[in-house]
PDB file of N, CA and C in Angstrom:
ATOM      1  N   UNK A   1      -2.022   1.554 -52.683  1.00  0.00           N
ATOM      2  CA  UNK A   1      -0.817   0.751 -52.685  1.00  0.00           C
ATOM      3  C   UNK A   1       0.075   1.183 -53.856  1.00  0.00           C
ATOM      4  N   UNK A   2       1.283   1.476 -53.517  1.00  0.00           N
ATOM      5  CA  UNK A   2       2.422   2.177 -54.503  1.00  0.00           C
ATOM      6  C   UNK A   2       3.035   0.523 -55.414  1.00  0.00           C
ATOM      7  N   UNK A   3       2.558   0.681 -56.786  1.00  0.00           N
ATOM      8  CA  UNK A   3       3.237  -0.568 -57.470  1.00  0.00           C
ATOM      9  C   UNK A   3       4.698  -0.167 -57.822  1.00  0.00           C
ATOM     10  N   UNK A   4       5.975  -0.494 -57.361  1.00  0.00           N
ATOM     11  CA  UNK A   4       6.492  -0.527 -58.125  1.00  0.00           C
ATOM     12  C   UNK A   4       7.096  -1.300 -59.483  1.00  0.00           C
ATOM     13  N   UNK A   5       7.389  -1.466 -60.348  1.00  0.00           N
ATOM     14  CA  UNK A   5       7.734  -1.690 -61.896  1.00  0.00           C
ATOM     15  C   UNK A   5       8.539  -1.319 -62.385  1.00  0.00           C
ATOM     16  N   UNK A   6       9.591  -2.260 -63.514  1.00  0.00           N
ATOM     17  CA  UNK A   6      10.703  -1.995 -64.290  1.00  0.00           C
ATOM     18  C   UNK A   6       9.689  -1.318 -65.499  1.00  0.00           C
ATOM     19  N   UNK A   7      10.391  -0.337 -65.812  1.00  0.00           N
ATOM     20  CA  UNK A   7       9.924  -0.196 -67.499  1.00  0.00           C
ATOM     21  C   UNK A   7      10.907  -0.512 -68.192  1.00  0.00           C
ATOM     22  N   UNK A   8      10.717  -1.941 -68.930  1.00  0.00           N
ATOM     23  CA  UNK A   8      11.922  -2.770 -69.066  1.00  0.00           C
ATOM     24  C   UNK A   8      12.044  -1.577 -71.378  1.00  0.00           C
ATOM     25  N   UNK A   9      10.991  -1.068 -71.638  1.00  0.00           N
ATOM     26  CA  UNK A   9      11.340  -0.068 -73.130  1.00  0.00           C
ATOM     27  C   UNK A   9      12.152   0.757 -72.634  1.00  0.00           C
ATOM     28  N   UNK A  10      11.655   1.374 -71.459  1.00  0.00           N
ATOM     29  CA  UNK A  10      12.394   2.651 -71.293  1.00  0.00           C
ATOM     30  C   UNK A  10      13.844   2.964 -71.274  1.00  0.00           C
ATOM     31  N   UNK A  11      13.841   1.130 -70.321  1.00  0.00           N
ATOM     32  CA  UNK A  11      15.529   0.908 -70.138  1.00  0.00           C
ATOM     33  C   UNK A  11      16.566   0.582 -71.816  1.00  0.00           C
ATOM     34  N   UNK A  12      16.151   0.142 -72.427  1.00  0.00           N
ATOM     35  CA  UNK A  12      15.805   0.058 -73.528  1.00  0.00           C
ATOM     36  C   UNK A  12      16.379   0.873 -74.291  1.00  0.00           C
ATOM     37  N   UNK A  13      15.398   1.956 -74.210  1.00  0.00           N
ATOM     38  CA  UNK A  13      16.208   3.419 -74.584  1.00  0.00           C
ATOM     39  C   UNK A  13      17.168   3.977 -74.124  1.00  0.00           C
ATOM     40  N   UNK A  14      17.638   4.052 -72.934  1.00  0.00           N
ATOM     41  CA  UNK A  14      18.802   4.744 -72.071  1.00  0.00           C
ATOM     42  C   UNK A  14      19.553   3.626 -72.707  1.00  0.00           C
ATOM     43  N   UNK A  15      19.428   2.182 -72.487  1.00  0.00           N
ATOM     44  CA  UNK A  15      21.265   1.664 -73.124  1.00  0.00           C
ATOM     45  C   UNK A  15      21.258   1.804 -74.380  1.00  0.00           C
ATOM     46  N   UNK A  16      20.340   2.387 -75.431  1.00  0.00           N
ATOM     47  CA  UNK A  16      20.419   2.398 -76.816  1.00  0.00           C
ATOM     48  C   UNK A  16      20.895   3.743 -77.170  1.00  0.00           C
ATOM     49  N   UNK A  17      20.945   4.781 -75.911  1.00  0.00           N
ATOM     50  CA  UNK A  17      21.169   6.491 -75.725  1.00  0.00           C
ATOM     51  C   UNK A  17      22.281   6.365 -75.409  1.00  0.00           C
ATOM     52  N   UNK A  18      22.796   5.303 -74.639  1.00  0.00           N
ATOM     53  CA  UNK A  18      24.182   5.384 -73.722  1.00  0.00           C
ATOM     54  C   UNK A  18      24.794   4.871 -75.188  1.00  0.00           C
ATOM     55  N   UNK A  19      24.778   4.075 -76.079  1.00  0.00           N
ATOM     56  CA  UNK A  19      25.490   3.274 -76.563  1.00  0.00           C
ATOM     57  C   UNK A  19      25.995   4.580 -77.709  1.00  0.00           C
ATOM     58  N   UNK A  20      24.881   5.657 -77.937  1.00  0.00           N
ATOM     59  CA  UNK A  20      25.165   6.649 -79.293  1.00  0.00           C
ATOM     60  C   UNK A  20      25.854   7.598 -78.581  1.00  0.00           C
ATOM     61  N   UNK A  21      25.702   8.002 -77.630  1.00  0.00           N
ATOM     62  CA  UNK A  21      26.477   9.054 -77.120  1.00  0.00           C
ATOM     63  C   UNK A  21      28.127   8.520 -77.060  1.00  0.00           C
ATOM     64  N   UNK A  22      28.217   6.895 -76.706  1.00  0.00           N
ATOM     65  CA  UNK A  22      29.295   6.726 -76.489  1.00  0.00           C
ATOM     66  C   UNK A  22      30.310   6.694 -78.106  1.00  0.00           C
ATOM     67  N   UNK A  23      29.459   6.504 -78.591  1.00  0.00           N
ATOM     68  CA  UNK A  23      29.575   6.163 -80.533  1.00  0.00           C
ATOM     69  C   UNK A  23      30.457   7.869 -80.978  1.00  0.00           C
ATOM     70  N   UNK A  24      29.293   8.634 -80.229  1.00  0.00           N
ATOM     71  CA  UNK A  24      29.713  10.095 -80.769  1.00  0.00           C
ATOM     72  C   UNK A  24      31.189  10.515 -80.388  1.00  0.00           C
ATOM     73  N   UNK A  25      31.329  10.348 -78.301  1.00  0.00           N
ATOM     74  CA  UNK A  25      32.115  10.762 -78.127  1.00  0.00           C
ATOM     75  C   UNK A  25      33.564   9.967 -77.545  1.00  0.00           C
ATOM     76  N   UNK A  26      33.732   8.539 -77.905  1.00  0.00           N
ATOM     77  CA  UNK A  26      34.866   8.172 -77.618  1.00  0.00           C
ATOM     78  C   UNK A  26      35.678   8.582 -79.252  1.00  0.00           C
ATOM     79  N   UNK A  27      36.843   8.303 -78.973  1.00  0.00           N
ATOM     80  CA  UNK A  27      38.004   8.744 -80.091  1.00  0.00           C
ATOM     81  C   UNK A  27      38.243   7.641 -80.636  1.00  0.00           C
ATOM     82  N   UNK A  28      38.241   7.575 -82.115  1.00  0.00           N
ATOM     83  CA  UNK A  28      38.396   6.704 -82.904  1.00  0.00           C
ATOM     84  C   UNK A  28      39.553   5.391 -82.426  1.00  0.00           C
ATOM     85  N   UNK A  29      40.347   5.152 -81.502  1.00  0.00           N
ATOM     86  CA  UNK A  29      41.378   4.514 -81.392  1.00  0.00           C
ATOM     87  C   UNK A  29      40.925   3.928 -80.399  1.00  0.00           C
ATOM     88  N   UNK A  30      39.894   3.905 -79.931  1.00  0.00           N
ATOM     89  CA  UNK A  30      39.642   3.253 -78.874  1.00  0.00           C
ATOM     90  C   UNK A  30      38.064   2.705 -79.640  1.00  0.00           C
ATOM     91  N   UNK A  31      37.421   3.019 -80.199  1.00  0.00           N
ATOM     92  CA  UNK A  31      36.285   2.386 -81.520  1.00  0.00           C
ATOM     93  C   UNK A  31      37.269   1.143 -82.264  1.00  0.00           C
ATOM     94  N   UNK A  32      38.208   1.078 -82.474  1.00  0.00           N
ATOM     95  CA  UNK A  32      38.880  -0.342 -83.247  1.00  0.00           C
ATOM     96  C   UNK A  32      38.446  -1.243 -82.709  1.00  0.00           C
ATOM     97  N   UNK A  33      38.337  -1.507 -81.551  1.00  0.00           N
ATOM     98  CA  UNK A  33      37.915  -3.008 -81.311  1.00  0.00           C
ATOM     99  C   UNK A  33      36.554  -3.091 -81.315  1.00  0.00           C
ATOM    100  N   UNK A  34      35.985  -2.160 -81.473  1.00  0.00           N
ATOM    101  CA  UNK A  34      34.349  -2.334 -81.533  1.00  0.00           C
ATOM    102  C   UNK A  34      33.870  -2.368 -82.856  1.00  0.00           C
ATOM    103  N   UNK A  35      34.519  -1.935 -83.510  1.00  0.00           N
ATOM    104  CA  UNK A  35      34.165  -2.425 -85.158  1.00  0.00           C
ATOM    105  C   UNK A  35      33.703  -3.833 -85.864  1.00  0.00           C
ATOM    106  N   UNK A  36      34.094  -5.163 -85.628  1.00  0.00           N
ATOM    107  CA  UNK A  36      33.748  -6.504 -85.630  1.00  0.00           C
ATOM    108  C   UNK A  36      32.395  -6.176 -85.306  1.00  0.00           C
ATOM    109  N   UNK A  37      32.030  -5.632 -83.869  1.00  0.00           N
ATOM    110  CA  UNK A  37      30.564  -5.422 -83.729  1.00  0.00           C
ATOM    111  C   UNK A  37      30.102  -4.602 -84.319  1.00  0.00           C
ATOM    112  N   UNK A  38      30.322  -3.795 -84.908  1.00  0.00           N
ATOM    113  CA  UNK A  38      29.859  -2.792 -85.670  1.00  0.00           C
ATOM    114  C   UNK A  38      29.114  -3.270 -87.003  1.00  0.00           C
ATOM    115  N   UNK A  39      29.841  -4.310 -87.596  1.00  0.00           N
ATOM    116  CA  UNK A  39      29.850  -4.919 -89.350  1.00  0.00           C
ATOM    117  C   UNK A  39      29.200  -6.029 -88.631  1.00  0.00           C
ATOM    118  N   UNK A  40      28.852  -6.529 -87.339  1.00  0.00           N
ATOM    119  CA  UNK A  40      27.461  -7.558 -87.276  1.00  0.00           C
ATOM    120  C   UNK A  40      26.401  -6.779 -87.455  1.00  0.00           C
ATOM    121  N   UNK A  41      26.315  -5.376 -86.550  1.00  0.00           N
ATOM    122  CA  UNK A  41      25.058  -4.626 -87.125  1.00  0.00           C
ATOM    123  C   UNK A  41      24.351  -4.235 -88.083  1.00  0.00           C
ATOM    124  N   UNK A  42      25.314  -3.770 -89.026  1.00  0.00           N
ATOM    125  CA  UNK A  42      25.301  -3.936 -90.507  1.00  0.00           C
ATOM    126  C   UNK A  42      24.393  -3.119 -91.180  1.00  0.00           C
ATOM    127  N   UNK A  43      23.725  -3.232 -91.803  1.00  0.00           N
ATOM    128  CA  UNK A  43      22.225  -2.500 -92.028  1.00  0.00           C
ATOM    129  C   UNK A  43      21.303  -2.511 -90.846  1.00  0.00           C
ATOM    130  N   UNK A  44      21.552  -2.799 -89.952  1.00  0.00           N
ATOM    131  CA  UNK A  44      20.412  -3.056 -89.084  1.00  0.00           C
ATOM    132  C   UNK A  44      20.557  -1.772 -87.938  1.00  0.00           C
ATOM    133  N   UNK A  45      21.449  -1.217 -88.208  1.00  0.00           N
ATOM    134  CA  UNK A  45      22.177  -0.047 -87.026  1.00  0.00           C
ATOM    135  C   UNK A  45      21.402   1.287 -87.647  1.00  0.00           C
ATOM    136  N   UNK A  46      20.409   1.697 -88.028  1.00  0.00           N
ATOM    137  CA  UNK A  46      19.524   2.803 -87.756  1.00  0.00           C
ATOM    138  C   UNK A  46      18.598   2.091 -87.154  1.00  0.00           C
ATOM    139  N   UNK A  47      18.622   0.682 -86.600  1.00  0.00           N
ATOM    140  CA  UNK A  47      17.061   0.142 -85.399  1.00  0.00           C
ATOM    141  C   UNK A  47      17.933   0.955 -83.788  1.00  0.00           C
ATOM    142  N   UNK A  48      19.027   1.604 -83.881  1.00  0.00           N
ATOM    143  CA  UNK A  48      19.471   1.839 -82.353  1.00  0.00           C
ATOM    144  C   UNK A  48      18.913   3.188 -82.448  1.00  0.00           C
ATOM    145  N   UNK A  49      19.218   4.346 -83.392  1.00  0.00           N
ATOM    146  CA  UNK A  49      18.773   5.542 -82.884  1.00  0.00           C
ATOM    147  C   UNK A  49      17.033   5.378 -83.161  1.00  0.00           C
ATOM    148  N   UNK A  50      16.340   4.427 -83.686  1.00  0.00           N
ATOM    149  CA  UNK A  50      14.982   4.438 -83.275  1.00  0.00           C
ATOM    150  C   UNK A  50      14.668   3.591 -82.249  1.00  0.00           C
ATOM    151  N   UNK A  51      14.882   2.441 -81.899  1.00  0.00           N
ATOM    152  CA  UNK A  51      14.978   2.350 -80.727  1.00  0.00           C
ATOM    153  C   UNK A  51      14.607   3.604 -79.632  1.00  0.00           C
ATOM    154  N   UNK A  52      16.258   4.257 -79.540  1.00  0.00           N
ATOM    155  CA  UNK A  52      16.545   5.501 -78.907  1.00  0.00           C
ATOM    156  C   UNK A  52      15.613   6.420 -78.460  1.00  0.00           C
ATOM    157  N   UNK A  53      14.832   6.419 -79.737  1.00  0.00           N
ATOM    158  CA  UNK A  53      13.700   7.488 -79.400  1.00  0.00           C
ATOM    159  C   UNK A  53      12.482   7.000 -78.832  1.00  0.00           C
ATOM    160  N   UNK A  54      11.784   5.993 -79.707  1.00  0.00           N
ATOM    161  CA  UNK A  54      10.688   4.962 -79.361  1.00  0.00           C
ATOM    162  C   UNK A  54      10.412   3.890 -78.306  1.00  0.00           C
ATOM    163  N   UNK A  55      11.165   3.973 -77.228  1.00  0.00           N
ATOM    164  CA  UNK A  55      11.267   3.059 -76.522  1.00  0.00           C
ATOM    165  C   UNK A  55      11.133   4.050 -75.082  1.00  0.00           C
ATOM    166  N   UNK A  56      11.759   5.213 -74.849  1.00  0.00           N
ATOM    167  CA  UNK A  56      11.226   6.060 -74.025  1.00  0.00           C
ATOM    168  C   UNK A  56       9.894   6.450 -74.178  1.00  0.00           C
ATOM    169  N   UNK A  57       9.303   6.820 -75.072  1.00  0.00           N
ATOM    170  CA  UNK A  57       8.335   7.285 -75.724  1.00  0.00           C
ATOM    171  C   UNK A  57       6.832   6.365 -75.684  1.00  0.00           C
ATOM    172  N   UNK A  58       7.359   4.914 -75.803  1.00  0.00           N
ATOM    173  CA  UNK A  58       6.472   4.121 -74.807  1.00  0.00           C
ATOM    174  C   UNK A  58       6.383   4.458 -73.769  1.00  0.00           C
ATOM    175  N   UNK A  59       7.683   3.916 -72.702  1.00  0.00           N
ATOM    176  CA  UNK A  59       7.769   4.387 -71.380  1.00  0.00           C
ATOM    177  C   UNK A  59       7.203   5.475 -70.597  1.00  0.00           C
ATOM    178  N   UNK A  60       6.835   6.765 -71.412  1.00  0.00           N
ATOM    179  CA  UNK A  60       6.557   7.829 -70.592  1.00  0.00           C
ATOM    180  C   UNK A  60       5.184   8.006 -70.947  1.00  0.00           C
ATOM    181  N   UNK A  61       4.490   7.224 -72.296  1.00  0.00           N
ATOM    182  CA  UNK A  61       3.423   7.015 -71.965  1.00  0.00           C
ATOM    183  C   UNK A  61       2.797   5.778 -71.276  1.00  0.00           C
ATOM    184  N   UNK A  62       3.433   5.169 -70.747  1.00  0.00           N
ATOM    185  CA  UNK A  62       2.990   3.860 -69.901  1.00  0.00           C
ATOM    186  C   UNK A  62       2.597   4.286 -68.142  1.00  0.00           C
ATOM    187  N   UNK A  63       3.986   5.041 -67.673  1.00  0.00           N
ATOM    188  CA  UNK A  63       4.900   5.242 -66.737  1.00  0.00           C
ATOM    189  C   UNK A  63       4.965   6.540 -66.313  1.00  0.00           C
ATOM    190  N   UNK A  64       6.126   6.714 -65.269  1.00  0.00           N
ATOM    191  CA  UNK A  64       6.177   7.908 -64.727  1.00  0.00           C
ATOM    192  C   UNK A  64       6.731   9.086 -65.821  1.00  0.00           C
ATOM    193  N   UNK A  65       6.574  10.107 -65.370  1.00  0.00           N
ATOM    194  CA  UNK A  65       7.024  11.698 -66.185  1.00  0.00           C
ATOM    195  C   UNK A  65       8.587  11.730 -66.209  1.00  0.00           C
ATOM    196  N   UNK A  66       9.072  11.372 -65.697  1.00  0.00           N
ATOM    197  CA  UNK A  66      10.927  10.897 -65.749  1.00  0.00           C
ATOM    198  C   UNK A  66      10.923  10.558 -67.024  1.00  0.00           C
ATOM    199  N   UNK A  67      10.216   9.835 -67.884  1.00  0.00           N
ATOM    200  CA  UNK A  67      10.486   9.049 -69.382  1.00  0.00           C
ATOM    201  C   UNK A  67      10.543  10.337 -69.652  1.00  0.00           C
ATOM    202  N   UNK A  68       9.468  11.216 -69.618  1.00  0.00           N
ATOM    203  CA  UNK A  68       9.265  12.011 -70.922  1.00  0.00           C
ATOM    204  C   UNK A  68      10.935  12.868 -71.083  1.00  0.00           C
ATOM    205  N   UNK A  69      11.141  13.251 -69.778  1.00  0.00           N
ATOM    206  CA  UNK A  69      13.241  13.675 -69.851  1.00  0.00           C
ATOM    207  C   UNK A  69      13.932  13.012 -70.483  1.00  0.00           C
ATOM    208  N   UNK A  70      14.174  11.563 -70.261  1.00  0.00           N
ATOM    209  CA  UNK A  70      14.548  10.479 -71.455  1.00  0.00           C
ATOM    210  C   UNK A  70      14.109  10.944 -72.423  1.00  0.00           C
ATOM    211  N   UNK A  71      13.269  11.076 -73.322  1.00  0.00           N
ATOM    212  CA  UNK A  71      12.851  10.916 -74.411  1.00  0.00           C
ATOM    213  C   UNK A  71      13.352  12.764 -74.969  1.00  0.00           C
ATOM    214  N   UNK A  72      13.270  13.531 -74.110  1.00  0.00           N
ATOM    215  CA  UNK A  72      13.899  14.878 -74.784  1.00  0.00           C
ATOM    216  C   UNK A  72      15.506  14.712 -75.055  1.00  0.00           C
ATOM    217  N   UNK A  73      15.866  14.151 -73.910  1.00  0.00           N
ATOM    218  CA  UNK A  73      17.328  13.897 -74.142  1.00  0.00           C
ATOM    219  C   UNK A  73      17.759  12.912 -75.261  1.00  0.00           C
ATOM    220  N   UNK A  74      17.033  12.103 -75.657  1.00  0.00           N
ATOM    221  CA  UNK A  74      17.215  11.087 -76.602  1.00  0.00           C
ATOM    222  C   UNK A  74      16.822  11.879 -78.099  1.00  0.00           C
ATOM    223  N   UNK A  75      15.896  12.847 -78.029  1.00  0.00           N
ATOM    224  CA  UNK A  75      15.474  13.877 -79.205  1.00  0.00           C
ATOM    225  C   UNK A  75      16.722  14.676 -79.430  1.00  0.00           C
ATOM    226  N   UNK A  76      17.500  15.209 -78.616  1.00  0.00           N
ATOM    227  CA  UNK A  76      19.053  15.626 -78.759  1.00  0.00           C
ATOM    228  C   UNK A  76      20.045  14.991 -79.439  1.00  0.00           C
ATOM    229  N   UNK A  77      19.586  13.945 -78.883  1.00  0.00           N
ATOM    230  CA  UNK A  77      20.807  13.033 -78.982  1.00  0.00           C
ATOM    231  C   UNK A  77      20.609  12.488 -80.440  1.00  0.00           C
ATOM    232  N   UNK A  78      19.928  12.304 -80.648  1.00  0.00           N
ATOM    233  CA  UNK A  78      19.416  11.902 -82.403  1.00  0.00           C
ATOM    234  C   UNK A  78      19.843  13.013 -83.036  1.00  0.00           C
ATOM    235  N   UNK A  79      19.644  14.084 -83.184  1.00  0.00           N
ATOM    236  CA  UNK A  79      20.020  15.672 -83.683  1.00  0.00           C
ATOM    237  C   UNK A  79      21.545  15.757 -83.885  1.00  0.00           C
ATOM    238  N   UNK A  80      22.193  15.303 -82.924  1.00  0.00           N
ATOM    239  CA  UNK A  80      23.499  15.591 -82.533  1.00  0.00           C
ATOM    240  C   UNK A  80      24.428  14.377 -83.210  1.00  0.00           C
ATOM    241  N   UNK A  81      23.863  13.111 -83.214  1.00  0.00           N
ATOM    242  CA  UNK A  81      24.485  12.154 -83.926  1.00  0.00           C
ATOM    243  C   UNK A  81      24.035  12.432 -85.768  1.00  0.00           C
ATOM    244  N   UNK A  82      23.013  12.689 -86.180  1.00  0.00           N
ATOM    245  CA  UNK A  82      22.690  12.920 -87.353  1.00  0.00           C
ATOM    246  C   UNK A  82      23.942  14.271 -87.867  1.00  0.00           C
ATOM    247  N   UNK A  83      23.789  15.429 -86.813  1.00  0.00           N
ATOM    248  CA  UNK A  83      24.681  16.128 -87.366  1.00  0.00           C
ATOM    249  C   UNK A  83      26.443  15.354 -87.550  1.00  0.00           C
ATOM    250  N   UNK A  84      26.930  14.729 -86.608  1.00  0.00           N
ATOM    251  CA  UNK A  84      28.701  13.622 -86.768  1.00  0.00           C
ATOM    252  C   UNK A  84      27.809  13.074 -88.041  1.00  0.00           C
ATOM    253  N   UNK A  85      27.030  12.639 -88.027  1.00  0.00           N
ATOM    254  CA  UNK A  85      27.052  11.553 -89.574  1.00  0.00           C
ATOM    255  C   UNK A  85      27.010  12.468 -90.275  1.00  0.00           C
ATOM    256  N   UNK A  86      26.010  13.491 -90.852  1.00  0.00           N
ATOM    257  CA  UNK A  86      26.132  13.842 -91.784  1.00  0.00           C
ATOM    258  C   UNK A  86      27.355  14.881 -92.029  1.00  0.00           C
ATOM    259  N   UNK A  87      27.717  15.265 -91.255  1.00  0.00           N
ATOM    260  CA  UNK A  87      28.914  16.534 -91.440  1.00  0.00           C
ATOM    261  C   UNK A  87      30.380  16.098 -92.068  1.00  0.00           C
TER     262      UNK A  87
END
């Protein structure tokens, strides 16, 4: 019998992947109104790019082999935002 199941980490990770990619690549003028949310996060905004990584990383060891793609793409995606911050 085929179970299917949410992997409710995994999802987890993809909106915590969707949210940095979108961080990276929308243009600052359209980030203004998201700032208010930004300064609620506060110190607490390096829990999204771990999140990001750790939450697939459950998933693909819980779950199907699809996570483990999540979780490479989310290994990018950490790389790629570290480089905008630090540069």
């Amino acid at each position: 019998m085929i179970q299917n199941r949410v992997n409710i980490p995994g999802w987890i990770g993809v909106a915590c992947l969707i949210f940095m990619w979108s961080v990276i690549l929308l243009p600052k003028s359209m980030m203004k109104p998201l700032l208010p949310m930004f300064d609620k996060i506060g110190p607490f905004g390096w829990l999204i790019p771990l999140a990001m990584v750790l939450m697939p990383t459950i998933a693909a060891k819980r779950g199907s082999k699809w996570w483990w793609g999540v979780l490479a793409i989310a290994i990018i995606t950490l790389f790629a935002f570290l480089r905008v911050v630090l540069d």
